[in-house]
Structure formats: C-alpha cells, structure tokens
C-alpha atoms as a PDB file:
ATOM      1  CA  UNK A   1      19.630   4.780   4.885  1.00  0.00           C
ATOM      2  CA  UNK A   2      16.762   3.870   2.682  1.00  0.00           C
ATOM      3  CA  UNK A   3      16.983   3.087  -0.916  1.00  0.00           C
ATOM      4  CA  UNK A   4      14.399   4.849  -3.291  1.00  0.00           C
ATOM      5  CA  UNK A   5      14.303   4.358  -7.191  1.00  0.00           C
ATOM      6  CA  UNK A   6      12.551   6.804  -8.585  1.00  0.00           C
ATOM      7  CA  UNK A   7      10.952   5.658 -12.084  1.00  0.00           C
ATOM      8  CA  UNK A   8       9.983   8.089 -14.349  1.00  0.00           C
ATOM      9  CA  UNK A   9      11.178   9.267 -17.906  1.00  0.00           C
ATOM     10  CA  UNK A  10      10.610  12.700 -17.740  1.00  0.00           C
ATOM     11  CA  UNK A  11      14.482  13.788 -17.071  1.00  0.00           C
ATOM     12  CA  UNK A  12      14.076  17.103 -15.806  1.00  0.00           C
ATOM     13  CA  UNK A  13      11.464  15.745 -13.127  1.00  0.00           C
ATOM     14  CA  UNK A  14      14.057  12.740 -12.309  1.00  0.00           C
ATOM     15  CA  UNK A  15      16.679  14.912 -11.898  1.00  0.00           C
ATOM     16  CA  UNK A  16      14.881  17.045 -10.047  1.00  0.00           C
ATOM     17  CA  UNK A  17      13.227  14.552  -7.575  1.00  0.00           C
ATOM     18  CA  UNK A  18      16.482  12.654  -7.588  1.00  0.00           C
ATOM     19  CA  UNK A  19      18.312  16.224  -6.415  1.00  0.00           C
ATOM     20  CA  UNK A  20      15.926  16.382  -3.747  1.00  0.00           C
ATOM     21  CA  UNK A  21      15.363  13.171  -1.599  1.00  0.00           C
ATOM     22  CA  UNK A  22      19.326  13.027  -1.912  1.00  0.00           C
ATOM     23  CA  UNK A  23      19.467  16.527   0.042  1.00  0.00           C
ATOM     24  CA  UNK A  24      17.228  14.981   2.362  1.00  0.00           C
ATOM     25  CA  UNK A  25      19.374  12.130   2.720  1.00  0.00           C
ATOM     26  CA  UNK A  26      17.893   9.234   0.892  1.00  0.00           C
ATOM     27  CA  UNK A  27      19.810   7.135  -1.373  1.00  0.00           C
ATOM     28  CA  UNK A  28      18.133   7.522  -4.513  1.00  0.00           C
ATOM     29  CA  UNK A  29      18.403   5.578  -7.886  1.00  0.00           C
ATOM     30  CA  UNK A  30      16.857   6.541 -10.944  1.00  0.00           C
ATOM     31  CA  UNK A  31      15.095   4.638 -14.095  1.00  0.00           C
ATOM     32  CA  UNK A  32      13.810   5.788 -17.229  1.00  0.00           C
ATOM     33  CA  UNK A  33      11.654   2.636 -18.004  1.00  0.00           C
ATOM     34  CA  UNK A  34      10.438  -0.355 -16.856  1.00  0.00           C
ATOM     35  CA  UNK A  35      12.952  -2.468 -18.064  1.00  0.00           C
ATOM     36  CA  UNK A  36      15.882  -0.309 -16.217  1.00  0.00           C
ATOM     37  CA  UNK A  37      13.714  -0.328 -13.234  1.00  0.00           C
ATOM     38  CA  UNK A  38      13.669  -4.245 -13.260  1.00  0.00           C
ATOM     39  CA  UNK A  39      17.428  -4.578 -13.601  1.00  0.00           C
ATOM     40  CA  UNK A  40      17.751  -2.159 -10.644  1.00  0.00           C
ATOM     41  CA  UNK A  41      15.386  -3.757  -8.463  1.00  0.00           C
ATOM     42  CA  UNK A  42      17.575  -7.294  -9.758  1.00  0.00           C
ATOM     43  CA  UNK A  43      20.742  -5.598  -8.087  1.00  0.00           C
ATOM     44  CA  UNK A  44      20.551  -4.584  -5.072  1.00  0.00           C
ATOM     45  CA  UNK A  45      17.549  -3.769  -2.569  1.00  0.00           C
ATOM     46  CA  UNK A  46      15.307  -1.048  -2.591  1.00  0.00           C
ATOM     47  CA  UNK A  47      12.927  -0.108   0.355  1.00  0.00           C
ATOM     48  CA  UNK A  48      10.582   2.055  -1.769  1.00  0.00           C
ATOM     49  CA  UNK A  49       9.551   2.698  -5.566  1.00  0.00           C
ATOM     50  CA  UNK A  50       8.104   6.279  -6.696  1.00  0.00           C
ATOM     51  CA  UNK A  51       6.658   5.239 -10.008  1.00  0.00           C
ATOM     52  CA  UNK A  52       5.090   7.354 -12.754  1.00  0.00           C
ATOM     53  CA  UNK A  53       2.117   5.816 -13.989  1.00  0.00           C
ATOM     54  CA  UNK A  54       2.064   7.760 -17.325  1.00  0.00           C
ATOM     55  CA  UNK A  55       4.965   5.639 -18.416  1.00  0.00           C
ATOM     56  CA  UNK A  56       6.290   4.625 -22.567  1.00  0.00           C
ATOM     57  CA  UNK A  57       5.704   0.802 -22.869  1.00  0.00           C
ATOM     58  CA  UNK A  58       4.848  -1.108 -19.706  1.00  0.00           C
ATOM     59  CA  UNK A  59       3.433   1.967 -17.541  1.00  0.00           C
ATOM     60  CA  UNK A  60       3.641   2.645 -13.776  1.00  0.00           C
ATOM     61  CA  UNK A  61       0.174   0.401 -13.432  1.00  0.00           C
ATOM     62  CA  UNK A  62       1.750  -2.788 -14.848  1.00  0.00           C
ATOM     63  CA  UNK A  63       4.861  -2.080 -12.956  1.00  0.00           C
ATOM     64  CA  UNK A  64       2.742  -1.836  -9.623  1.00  0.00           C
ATOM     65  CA  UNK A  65       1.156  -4.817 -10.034  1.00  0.00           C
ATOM     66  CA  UNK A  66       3.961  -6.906 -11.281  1.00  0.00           C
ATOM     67  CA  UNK A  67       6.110  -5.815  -8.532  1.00  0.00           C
ATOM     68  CA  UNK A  68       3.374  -6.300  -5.906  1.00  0.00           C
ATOM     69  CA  UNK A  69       2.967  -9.620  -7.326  1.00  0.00           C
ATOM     70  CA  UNK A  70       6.380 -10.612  -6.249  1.00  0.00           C
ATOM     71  CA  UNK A  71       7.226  -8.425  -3.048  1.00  0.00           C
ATOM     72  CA  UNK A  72       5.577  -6.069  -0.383  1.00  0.00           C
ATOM     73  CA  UNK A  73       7.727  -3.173  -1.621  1.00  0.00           C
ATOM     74  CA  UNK A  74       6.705  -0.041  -0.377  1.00  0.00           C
ATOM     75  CA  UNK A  75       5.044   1.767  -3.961  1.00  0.00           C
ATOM     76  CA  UNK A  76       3.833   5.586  -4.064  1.00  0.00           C
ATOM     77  CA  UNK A  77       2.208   6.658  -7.887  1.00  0.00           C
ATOM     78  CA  UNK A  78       3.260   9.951  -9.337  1.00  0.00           C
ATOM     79  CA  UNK A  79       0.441  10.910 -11.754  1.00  0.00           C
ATOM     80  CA  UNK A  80      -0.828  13.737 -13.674  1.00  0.00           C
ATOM     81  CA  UNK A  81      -3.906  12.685 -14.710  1.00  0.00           C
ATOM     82  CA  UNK A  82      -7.379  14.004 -12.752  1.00  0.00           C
ATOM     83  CA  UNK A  83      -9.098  11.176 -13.553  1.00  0.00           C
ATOM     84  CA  UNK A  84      -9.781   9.063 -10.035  1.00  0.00           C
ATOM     85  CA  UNK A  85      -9.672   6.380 -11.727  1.00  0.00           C
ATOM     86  CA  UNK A  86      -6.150   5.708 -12.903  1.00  0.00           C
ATOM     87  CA  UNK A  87      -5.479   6.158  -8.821  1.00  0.00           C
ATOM     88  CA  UNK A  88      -8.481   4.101  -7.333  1.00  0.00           C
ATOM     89  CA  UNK A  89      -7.034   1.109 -10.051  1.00  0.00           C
ATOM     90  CA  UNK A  90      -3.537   2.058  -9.183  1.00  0.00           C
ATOM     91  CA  UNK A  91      -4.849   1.065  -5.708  1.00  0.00           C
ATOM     92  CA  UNK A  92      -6.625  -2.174  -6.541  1.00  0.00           C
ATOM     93  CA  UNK A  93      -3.000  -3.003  -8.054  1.00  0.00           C
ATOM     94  CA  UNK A  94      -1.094  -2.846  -5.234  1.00  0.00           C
ATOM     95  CA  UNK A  95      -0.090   0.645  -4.788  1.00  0.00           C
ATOM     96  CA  UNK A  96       0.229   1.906  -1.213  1.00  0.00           C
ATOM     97  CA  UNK A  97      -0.131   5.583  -1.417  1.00  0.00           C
ATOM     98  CA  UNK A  98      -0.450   8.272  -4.786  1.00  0.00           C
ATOM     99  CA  UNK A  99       0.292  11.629  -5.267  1.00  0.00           C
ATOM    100  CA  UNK A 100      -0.743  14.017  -8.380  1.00  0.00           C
ATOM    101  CA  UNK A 101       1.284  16.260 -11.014  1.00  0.00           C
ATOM    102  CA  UNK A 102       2.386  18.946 -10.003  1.00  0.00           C
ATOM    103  CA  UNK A 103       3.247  18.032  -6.202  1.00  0.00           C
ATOM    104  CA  UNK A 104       4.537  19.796  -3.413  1.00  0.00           C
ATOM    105  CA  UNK A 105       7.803  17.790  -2.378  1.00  0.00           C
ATOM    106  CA  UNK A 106       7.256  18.651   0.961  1.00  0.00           C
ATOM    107  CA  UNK A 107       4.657  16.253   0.989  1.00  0.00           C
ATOM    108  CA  UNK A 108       5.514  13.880  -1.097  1.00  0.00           C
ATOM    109  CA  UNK A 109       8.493  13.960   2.082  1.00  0.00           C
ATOM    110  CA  UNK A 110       5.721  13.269   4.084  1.00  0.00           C
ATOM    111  CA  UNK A 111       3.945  10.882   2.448  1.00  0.00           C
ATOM    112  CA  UNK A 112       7.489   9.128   2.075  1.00  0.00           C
ATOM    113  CA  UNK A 113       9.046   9.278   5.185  1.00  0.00           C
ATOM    114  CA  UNK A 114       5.076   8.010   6.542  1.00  0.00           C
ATOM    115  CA  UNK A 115       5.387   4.981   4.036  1.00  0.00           C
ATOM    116  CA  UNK A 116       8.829   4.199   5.041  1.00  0.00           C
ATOM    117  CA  UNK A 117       7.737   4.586   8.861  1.00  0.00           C
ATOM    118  CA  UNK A 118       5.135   1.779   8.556  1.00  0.00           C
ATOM    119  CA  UNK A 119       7.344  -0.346   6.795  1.00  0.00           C
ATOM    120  CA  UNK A 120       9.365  -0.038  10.107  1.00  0.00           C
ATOM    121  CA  UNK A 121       7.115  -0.587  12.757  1.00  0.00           C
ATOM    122  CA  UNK A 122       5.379  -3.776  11.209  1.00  0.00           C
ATOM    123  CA  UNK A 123       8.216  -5.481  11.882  1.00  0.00           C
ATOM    124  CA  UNK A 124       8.457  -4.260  15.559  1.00  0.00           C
ATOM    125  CA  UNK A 125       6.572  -4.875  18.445  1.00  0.00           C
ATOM    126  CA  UNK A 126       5.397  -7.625  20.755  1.00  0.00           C
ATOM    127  CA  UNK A 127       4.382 -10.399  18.462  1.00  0.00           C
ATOM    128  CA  UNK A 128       0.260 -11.031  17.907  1.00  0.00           C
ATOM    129  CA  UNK A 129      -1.330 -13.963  16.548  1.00  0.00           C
ATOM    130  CA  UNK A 130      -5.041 -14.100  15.111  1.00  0.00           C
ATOM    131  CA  UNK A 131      -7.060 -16.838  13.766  1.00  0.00           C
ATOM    132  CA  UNK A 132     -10.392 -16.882  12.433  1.00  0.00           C
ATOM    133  CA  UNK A 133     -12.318 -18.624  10.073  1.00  0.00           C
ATOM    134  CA  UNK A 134      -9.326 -21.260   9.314  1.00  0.00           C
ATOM    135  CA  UNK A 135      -7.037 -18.086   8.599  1.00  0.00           C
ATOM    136  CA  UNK A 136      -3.583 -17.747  10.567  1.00  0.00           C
ATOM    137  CA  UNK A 137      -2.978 -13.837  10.623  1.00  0.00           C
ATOM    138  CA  UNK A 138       0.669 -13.043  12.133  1.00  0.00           C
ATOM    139  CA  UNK A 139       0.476  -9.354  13.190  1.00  0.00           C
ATOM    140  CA  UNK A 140       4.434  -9.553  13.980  1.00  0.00           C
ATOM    141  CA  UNK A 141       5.238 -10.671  10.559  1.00  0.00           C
ATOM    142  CA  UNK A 142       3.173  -9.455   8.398  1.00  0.00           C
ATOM    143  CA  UNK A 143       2.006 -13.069   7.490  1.00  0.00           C
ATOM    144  CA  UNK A 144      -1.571 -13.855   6.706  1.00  0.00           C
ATOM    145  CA  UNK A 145      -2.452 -17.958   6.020  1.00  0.00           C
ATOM    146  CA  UNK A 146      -5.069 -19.614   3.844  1.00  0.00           C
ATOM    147  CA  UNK A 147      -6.949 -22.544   5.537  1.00  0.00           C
ATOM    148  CA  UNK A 148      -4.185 -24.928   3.894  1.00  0.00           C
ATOM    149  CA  UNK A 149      -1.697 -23.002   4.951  1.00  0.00           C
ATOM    150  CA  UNK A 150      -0.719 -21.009   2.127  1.00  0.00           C
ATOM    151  CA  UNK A 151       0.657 -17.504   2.102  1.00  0.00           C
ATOM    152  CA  UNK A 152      -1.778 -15.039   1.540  1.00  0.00           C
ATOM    153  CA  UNK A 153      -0.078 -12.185   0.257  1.00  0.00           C
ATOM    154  CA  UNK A 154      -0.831  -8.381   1.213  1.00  0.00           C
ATOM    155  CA  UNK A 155       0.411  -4.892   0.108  1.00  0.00           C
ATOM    156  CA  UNK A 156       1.026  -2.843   3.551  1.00  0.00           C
ATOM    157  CA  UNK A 157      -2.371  -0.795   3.684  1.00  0.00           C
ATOM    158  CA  UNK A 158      -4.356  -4.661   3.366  1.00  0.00           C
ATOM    159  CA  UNK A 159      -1.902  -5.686   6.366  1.00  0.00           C
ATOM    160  CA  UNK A 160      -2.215  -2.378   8.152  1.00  0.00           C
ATOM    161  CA  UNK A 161      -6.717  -2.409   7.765  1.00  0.00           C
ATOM    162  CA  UNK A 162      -6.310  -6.143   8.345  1.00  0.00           C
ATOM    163  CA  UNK A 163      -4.357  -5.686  11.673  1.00  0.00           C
ATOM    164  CA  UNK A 164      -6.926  -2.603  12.824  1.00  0.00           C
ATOM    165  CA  UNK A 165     -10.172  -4.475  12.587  1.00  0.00           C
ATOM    166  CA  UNK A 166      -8.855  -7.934  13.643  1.00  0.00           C
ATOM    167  CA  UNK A 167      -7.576  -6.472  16.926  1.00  0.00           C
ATOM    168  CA  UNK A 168     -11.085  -4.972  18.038  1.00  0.00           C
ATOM    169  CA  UNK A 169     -13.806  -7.694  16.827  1.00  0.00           C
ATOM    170  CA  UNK A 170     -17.061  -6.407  16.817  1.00  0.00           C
ATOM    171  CA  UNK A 171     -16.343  -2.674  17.362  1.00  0.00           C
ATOM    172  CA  UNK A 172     -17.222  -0.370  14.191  1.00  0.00           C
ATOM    173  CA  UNK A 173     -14.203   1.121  12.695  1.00  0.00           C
ATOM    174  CA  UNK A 174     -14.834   4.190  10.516  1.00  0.00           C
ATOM    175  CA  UNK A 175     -13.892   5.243   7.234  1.00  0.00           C
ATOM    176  CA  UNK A 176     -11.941   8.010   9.189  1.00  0.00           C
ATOM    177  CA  UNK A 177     -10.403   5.753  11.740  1.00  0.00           C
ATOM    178  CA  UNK A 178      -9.146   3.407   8.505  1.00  0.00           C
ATOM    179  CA  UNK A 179      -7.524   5.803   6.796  1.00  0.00           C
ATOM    180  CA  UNK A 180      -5.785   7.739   9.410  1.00  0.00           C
ATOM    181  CA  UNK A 181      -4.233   4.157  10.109  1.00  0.00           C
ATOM    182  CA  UNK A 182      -3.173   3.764   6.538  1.00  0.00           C
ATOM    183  CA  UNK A 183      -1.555   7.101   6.340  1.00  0.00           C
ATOM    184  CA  UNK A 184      -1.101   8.568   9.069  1.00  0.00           C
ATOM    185  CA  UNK A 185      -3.189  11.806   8.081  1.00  0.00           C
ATOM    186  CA  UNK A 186      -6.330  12.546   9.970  1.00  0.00           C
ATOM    187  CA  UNK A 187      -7.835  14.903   6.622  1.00  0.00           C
ATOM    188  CA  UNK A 188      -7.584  15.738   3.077  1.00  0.00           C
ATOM    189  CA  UNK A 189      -8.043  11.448   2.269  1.00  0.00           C
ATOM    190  CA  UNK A 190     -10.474  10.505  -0.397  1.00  0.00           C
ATOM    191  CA  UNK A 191     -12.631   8.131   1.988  1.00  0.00           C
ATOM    192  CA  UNK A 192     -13.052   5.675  -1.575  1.00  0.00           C
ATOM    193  CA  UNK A 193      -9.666   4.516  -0.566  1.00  0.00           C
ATOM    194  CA  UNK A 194     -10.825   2.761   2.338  1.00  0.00           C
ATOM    195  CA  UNK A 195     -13.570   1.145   0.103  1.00  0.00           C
ATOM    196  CA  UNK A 196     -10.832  -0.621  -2.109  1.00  0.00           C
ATOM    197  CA  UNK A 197      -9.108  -2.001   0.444  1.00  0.00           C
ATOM    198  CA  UNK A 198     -11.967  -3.162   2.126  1.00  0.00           C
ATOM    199  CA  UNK A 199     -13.181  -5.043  -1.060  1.00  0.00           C
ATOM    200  CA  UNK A 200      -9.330  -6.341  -1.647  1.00  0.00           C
ATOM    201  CA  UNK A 201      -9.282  -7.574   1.485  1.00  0.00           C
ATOM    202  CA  UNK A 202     -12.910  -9.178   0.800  1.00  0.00           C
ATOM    203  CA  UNK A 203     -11.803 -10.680  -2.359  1.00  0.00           C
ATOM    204  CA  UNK A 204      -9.379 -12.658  -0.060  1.00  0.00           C
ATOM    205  CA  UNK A 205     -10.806 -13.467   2.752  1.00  0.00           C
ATOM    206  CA  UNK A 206     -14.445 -14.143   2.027  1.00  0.00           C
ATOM    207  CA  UNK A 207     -16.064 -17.262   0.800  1.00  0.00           C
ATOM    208  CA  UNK A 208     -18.458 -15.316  -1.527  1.00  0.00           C
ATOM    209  CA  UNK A 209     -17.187 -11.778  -1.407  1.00  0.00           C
ATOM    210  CA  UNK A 210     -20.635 -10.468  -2.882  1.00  0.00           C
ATOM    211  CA  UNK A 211     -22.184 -11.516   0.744  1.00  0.00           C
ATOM    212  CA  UNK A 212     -19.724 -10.615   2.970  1.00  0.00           C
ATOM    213  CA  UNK A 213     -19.441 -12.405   6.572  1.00  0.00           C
ATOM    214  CA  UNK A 214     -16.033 -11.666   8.092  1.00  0.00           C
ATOM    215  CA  UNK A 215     -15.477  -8.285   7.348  1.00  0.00           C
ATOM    216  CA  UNK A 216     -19.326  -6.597   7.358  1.00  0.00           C
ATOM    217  CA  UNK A 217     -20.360  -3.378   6.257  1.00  0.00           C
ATOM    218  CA  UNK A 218     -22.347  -1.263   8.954  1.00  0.00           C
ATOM    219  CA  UNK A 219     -24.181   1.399   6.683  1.00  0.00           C
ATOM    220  CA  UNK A 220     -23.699   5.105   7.412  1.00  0.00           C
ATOM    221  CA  UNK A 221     -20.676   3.774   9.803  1.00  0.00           C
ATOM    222  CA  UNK A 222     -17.900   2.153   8.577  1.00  0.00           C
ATOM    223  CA  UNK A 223     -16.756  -1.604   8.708  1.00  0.00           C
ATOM    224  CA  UNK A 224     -16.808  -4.518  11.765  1.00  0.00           C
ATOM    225  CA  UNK A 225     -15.085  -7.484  11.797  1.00  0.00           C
ATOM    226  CA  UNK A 226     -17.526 -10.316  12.883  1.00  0.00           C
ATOM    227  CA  UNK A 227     -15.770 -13.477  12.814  1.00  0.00           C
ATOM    228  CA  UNK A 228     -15.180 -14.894  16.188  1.00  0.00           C
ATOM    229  CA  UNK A 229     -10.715 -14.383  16.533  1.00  0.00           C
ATOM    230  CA  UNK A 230      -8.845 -16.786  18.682  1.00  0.00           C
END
C-alpha cells in the first residue's frame, strides 16, 4: 500500500483529501506545516508528497526543493495561484507533476496513481546501461554518473526524458512524445514543461549549457540526443 502525506494547512481541504485517497485505499498522513511534514518524513517512509505551495513559513517551493535535494520522492504541487510561474519554478525545483485549486480528485487519482506507476516500473525491467560523453547512465537503477564517478542526482521526469532520448540517439523526439512519457497523458500538457526539463537536464549534463552539444534542439521539432552512446 503506498504511503502519501498530504501537506497542506487548510484543514477542511486536508481532511477532505485525506477522506478521499483513504477510500481509495492509500495510506494517507497528514501535515499542517513544514516542520510536521519533516518529522513525518523522519519516521517512517513515504512513497509520495502532495504539497501545497501556498504554505505559512517555509512554503510548498522550499519544501520541494529541500526534499528533492535529499531523495527522489515522488512530489505533486497543489496550487491556487494562475500564475505559470509559481508551477514552471515549482518544476525547476524538483517537482514531478502540479495540479491547480480547485481540482477534480478524480484526476488528481490519476495523476497519482500515474506518478506512483512510474515510480514502479523504473525499478523493473531488463537492466540498460548507457555511456556517453564520460557519463555512466543506469536505466535499471535510476543512476546517472559524473565523469569522476559521482552521483548525479535526478527527480523522476529528468530520469524518465533522460532514459527516452538516450535510448534512440539521433532520432527527434517531440515535445508531444516527451511529455506523454512524463505523464502518461497524450493532451491537455503545457508543452513549457518539456522545456524545463530539457534545460535541467542541460544544466547537468552539458559543458556550457548556453551551447548545447549532447542534448540539441531541432527547431520547429523537438529535441535529439547527439552524443555518440556506448
């Protein structure tokens, strides 16, 4: 059964998400704040965090990237705001998916059981081994390498673009194609989201992310990976 701790200080919405995911057979833990969320999360495990980003004190942004920072935790936003930016930042963080105030829970479901899905099947499968470029990229566990070595870390939509475009060198993959990979959802995507990732995984990858060689942009198309992979 997978463990979901709902963060958000709004009781009547806690209450009422918690009410819900628990019919739907979840086990479900609730937080107020940051600070309850961290002695939670100190506990016992947790396979998936629905934070509020419009939080008192630290808010759900700081609490994304913090707890990206030290896990791959699967991390949906729940925000109110229309503003793309909180969500395209909330994405640069570390989140993996967002949805907006008010929500149908149906599909936040969805976009749950989709999250917890992926989490699944990375760890499944025959195991695949890339290199390129002095990078070690291990497909079966979710393990990218620096030239020296060193763990790379990536949230699950980096591993999941990562792992698309590696496997077909050369081929164009488009926006489209990304995204339905990332979330299983063939429409209603904003096709920006594929941008950040693209650029996180630039910032990580490239030697001068400005002029990018490994993962190249082919205009009106999509992306390409053009490194030769071993």
């Amino acid at each position: 059964m997978a463990h979901i701790l709902i963060i958000e200080d709004e009781p009547v919405t806690r209450a009422t998400l918690t009410s819900y995911l628990e019919a739907q057979g979840y086990d479900v833990s609730e937080a107020e704040s940051a600070d309850a969320a961290e002695r939670l999360l100190a506990e016992r495990p947790i396979d998936l965090l629905l934070v509020d980003i419009n939080l008192p004190g630290k808010d759900g942004l700081k609490i994304t990237r913090e707890q990206r920072a030290r896990s791959d935790i699967g991390i949906i936003l729940v925000t109110g705001r229309d503003d793309d930016v909180d969500r395209i930042v909330g994405l640069e963080m570390g989140a993996d998916d967002y949805v907006c105030k008010p929500f149908n829970r149906r599909e936040l479901l969805a976009r749950i059981k989709n999250l917890l899905y992926r989490t699944r099947q990375a760890g499944q499968g025959i195991r695949q081994i890339y290199r390129f470029e002095g990078f070690c990229f291990d497909a079966r566990a979710r393990r990218l390498e620096d030239r020296d070595g060193a763990a790379v870390p990536l949230t699950r939509a980096e591993f999941e673009v990562l792992h698309y475009l590696v496997s077909r060198p050369g081929d164009v993959a488009t926006r489209d194609a990304l995204m339905a990979r990332v979330t299983h959802r063939n429409y209603g995507t904003n096709p920006r989201t594929v941008d950040v990732l693209i650029r996180r995984l630039r910032a990580k990858l490239e030697p001068d992310p400005s002029a990018p060689s490994i993962i190249c942009t082919v205009h009106g198309e999509g992306y390409a990976f053009t490194s030769r992979v071993t």
